[in-house]
PDB file of N, CA and C in Angstrom:
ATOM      1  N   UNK A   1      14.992   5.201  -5.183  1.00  0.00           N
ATOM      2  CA  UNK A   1      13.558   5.264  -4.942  1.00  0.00           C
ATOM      3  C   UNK A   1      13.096   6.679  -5.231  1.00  0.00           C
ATOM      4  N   UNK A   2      11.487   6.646  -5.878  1.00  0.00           N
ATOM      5  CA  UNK A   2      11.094   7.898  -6.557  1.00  0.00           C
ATOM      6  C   UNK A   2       9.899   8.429  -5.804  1.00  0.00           C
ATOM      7  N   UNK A   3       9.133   8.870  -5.565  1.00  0.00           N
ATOM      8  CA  UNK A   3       8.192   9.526  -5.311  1.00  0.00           C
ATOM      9  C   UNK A   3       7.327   9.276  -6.527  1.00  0.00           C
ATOM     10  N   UNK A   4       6.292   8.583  -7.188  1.00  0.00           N
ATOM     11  CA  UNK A   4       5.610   8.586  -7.931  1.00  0.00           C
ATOM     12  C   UNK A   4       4.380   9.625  -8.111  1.00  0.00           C
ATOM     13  N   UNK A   5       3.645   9.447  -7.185  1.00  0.00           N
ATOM     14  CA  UNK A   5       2.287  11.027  -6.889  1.00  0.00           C
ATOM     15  C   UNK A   5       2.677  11.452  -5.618  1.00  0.00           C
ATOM     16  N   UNK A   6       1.746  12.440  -5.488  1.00  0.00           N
ATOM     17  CA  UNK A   6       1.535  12.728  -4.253  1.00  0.00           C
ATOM     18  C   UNK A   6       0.881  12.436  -3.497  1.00  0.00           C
ATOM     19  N   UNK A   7       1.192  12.498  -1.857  1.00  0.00           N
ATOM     20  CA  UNK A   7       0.426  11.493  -1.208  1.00  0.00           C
ATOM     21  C   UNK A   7      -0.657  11.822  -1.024  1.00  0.00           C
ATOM     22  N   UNK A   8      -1.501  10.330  -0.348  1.00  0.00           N
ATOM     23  CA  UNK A   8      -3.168  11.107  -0.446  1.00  0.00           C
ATOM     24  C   UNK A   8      -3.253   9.976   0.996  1.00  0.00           C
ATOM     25  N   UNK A   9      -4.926  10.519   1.618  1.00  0.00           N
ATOM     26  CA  UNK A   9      -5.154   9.561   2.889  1.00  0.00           C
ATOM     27  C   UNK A   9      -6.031   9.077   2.485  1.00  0.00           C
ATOM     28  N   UNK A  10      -6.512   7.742   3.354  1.00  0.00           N
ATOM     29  CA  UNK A  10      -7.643   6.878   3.033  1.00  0.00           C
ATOM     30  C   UNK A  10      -8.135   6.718   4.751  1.00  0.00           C
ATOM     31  N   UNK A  11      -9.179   6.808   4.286  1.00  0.00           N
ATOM     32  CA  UNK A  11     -10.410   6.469   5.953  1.00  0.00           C
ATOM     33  C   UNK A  11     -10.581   5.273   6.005  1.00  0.00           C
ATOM     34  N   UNK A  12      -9.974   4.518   7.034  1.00  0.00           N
ATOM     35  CA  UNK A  12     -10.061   3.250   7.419  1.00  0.00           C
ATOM     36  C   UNK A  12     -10.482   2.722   8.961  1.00  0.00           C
ATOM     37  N   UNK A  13     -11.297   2.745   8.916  1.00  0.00           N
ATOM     38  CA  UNK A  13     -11.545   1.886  10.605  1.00  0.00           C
ATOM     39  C   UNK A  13     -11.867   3.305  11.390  1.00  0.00           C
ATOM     40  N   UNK A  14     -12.267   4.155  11.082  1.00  0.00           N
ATOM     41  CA  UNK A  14     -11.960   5.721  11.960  1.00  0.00           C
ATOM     42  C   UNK A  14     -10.927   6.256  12.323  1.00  0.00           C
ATOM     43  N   UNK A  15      -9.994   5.781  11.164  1.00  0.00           N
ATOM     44  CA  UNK A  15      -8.451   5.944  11.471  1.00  0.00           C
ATOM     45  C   UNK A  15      -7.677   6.825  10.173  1.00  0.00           C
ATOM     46  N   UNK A  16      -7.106   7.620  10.022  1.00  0.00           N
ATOM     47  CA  UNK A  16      -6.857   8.468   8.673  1.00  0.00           C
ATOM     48  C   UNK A  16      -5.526   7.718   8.324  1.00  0.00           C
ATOM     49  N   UNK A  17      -5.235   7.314   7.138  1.00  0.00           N
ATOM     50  CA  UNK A  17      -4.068   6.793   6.946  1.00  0.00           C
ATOM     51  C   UNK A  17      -3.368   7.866   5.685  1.00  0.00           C
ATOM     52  N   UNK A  18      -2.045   7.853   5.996  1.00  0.00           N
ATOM     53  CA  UNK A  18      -1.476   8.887   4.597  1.00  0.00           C
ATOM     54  C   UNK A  18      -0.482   7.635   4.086  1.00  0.00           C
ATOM     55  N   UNK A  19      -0.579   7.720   2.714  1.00  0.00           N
ATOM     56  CA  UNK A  19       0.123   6.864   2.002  1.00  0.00           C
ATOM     57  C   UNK A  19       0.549   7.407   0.811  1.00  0.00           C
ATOM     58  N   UNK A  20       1.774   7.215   0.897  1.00  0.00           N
ATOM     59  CA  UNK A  20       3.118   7.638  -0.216  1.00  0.00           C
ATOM     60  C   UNK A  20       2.958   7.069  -0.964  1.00  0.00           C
ATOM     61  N   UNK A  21       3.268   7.066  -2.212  1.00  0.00           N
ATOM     62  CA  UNK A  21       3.409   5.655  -3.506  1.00  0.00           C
ATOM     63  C   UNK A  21       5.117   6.564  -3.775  1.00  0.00           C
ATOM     64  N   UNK A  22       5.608   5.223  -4.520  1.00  0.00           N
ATOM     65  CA  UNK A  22       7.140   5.544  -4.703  1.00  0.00           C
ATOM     66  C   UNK A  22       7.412   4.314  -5.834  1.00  0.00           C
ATOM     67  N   UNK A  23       8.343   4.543  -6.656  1.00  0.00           N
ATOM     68  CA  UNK A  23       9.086   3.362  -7.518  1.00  0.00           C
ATOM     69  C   UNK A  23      10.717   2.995  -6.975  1.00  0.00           C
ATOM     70  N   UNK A  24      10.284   1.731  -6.960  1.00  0.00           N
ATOM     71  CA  UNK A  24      11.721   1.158  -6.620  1.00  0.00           C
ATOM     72  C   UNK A  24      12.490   0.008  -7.458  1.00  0.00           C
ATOM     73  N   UNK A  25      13.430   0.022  -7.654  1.00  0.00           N
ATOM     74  CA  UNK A  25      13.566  -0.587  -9.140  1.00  0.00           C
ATOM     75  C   UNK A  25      12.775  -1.383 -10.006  1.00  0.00           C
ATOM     76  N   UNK A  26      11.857  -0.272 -10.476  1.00  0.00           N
ATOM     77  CA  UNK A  26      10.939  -0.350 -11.510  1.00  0.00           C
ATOM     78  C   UNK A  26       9.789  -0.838 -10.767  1.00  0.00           C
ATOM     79  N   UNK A  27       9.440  -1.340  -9.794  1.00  0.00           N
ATOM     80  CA  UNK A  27       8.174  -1.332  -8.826  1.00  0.00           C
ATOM     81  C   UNK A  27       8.052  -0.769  -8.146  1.00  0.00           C
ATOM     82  N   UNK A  28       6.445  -0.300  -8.274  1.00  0.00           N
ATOM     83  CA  UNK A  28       5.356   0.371  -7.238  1.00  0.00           C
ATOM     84  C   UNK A  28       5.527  -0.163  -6.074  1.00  0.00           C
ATOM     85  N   UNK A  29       5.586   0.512  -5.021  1.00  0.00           N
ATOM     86  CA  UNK A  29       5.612   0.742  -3.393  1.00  0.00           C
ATOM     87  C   UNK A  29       4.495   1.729  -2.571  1.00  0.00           C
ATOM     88  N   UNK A  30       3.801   0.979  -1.654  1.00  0.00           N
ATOM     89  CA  UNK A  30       3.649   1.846  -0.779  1.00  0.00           C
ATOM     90  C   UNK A  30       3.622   2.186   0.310  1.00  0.00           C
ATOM     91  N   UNK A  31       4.148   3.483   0.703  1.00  0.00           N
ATOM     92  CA  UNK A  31       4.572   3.680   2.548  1.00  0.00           C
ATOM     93  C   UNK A  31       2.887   4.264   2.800  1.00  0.00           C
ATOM     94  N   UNK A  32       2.543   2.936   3.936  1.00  0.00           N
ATOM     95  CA  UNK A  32       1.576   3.249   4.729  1.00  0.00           C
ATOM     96  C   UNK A  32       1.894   4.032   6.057  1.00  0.00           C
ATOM     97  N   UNK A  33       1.476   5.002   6.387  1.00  0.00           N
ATOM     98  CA  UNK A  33       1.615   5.660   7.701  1.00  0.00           C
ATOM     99  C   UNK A  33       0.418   6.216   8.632  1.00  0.00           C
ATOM    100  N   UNK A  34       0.085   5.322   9.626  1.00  0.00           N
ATOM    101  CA  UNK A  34      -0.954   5.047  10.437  1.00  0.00           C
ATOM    102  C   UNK A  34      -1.086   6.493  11.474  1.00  0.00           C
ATOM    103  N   UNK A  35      -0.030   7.533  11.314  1.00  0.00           N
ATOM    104  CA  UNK A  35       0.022   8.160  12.400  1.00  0.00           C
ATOM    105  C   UNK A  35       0.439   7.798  13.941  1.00  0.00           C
ATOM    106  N   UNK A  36       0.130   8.837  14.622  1.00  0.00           N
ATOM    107  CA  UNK A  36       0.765   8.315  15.695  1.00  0.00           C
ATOM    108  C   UNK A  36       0.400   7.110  16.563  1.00  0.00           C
ATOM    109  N   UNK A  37       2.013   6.752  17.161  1.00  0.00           N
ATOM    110  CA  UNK A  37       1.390   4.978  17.753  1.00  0.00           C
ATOM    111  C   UNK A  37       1.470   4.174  17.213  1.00  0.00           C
ATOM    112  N   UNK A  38       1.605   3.974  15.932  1.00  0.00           N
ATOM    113  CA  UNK A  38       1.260   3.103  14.450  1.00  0.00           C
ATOM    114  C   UNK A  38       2.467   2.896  13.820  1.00  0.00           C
ATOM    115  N   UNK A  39       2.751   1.517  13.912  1.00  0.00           N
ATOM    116  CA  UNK A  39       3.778   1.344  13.482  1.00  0.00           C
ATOM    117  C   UNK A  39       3.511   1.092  11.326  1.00  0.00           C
ATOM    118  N   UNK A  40       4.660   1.951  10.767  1.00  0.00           N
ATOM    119  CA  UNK A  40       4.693   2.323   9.328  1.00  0.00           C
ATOM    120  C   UNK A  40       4.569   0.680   8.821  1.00  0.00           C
ATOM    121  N   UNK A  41       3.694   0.906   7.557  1.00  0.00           N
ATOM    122  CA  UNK A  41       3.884  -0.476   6.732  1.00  0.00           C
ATOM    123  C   UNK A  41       3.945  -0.207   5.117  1.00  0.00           C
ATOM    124  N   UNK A  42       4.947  -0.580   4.749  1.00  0.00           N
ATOM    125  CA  UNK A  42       5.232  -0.721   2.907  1.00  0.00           C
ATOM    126  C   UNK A  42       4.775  -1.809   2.586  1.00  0.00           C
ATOM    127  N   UNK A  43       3.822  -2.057   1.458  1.00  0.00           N
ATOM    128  CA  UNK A  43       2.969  -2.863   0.874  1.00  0.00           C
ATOM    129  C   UNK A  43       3.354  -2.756  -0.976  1.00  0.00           C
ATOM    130  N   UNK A  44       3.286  -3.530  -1.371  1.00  0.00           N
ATOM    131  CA  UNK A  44       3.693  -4.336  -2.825  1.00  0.00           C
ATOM    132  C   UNK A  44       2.922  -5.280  -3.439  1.00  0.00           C
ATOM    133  N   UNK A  45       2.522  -5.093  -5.220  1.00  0.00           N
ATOM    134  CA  UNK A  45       1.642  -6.482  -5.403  1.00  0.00           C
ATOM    135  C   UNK A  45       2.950  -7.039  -6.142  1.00  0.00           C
ATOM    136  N   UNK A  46       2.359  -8.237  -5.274  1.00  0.00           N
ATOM    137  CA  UNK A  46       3.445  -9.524  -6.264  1.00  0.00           C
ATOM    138  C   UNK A  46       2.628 -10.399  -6.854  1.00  0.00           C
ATOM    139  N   UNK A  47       3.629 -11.609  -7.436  1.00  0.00           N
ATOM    140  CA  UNK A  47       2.902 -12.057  -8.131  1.00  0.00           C
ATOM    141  C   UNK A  47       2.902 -13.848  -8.215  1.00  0.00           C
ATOM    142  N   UNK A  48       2.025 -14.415  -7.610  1.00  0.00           N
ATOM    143  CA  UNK A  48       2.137 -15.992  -6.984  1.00  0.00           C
ATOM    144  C   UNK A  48       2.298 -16.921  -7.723  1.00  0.00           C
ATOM    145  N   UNK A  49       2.911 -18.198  -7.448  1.00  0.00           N
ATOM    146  CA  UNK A  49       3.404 -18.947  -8.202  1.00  0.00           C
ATOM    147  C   UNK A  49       2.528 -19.254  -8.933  1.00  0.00           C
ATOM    148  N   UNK A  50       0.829 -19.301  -8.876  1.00  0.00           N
ATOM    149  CA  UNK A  50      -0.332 -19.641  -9.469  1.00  0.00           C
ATOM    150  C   UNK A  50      -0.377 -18.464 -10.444  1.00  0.00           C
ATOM    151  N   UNK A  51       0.449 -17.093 -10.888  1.00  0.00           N
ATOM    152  CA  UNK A  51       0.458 -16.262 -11.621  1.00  0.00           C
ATOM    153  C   UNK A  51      -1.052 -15.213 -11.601  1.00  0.00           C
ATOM    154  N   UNK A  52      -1.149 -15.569 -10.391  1.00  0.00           N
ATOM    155  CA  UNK A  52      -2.637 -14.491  -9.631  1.00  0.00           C
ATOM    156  C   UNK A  52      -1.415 -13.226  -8.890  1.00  0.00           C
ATOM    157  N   UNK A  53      -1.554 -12.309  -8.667  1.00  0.00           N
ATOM    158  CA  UNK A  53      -1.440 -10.626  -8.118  1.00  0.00           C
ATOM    159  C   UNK A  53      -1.875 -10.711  -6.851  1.00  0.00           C
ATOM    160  N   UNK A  54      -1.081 -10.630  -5.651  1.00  0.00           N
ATOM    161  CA  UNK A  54      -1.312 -10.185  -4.812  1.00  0.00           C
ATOM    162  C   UNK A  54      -1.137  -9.179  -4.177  1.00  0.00           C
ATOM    163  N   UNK A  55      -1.394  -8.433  -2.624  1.00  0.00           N
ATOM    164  CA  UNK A  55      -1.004  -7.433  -1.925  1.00  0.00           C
ATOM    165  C   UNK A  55      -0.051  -8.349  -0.910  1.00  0.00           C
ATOM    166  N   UNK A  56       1.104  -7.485  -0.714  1.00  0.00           N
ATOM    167  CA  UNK A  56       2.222  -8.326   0.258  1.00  0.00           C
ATOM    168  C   UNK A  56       2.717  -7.558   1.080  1.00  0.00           C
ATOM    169  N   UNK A  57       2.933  -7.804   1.970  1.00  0.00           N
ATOM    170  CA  UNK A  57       4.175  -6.763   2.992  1.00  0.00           C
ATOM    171  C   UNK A  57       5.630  -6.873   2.768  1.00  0.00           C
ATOM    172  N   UNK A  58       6.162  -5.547   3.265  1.00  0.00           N
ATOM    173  CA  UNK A  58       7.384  -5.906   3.073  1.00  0.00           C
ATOM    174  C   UNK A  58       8.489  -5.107   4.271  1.00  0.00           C
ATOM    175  N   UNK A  59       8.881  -5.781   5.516  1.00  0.00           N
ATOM    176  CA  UNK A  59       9.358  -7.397   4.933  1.00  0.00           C
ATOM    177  C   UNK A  59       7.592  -7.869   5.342  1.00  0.00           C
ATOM    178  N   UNK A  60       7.736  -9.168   4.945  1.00  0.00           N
ATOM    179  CA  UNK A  60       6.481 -10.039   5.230  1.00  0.00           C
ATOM    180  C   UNK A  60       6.027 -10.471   6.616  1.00  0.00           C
ATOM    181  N   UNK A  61       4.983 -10.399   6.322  1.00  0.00           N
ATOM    182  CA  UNK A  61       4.475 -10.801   8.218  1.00  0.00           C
ATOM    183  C   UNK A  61       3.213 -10.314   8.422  1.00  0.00           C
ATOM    184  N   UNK A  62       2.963  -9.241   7.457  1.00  0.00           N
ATOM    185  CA  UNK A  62       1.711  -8.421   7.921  1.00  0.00           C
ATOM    186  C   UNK A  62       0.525  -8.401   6.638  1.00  0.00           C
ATOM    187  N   UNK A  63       0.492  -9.950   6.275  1.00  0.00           N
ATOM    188  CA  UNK A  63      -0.381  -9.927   5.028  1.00  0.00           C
ATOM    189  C   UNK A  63      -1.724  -9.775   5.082  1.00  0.00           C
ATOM    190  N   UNK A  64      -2.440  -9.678   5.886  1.00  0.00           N
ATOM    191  CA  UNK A  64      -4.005  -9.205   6.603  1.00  0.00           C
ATOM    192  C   UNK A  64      -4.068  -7.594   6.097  1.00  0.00           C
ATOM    193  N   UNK A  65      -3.206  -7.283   6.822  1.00  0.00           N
ATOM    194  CA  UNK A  65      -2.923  -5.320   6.276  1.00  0.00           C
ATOM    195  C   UNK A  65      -2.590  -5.335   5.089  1.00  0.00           C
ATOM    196  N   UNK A  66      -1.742  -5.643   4.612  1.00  0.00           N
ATOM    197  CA  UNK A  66      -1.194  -5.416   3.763  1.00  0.00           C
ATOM    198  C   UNK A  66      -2.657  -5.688   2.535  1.00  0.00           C
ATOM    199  N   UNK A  67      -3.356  -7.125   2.297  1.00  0.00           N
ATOM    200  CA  UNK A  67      -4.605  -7.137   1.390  1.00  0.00           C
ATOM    201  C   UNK A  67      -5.428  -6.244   1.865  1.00  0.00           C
ATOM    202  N   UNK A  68      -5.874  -5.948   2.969  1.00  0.00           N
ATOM    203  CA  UNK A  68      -6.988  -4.890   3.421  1.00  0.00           C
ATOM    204  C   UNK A  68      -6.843  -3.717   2.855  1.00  0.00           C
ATOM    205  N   UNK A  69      -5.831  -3.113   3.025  1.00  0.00           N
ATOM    206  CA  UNK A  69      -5.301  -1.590   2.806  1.00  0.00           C
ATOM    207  C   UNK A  69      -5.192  -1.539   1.504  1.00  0.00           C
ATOM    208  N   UNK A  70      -4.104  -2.300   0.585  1.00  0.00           N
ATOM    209  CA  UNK A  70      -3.995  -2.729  -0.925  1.00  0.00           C
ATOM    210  C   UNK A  70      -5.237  -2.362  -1.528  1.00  0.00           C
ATOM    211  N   UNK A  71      -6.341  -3.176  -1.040  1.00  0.00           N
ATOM    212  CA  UNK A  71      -7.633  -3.166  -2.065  1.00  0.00           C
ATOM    213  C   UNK A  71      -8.122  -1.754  -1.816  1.00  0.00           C
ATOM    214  N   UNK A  72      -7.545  -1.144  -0.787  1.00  0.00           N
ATOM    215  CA  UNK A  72      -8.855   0.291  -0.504  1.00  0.00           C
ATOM    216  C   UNK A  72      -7.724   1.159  -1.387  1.00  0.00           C
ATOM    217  N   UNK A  73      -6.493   0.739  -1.403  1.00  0.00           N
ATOM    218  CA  UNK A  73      -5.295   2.011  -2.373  1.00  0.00           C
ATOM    219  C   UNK A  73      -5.962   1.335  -3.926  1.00  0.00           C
ATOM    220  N   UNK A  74      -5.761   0.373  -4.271  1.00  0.00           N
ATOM    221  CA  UNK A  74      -6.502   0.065  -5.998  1.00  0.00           C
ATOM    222  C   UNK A  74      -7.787   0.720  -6.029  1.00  0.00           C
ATOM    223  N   UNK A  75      -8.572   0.766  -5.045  1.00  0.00           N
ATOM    224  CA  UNK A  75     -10.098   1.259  -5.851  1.00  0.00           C
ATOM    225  C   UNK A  75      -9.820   2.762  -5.514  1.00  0.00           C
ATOM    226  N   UNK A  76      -9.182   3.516  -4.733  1.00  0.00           N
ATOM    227  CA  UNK A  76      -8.533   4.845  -4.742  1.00  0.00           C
ATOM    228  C   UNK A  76      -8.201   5.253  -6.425  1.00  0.00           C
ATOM    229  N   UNK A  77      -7.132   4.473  -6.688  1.00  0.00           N
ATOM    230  CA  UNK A  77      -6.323   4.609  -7.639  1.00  0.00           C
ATOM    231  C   UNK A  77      -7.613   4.461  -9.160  1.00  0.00           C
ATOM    232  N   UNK A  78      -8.060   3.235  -9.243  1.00  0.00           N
ATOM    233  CA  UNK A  78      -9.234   3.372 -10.277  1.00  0.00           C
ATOM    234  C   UNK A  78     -10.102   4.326 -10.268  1.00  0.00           C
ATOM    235  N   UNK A  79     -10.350   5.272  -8.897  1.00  0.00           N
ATOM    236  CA  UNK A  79     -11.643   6.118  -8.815  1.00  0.00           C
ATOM    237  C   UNK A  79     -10.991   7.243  -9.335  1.00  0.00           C
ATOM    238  N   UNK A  80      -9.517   7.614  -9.200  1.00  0.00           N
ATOM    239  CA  UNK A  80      -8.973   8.666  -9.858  1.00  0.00           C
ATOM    240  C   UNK A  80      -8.684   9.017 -11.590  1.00  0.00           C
ATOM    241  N   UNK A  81      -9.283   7.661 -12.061  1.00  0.00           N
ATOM    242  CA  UNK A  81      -8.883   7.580 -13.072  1.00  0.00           C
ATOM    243  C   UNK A  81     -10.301   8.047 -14.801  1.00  0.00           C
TER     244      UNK A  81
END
């Protein structure tokens, strides 16, 4: 596993989140870290049997966060671009 950028935070809920991006065999990852109290979440787009892209958790369980947060890291990522 790589470190892809450097990390950056996103304002969510009145809550500062810092999030890592990283490659892991050959896929994008990202370590969400809520700060304190907050338990860490790594998020991934996959890709559904309907061949639509999603945001996923990993492990799985936390797919609410995982799309919420996802969409605010993609329009991050497009606004940098």
């Amino acid at each position: 596993m790589r470190a892809v950028e450097k990390p950056f935070k996103l304002e969510v809920g009145g809550k500062t989140l810092r999030i890592a991006e990283y490659e892991l065999e050959g896929k994008r990852v990202f370590h969400v870290n809520f700060g304190p109290g907050g338990s860490p979440l790594v998020i991934a787009i996959a890709i559904g049997s309907n061949n639509k892209r999603f945001w996923t958790s990993i492990p799985e369980g936390r797919q609410k966060e995982a799309t919420d947060i996802g969409r605010l890291i993609a329009e991050y990522i497009r606004a940098k671009k």
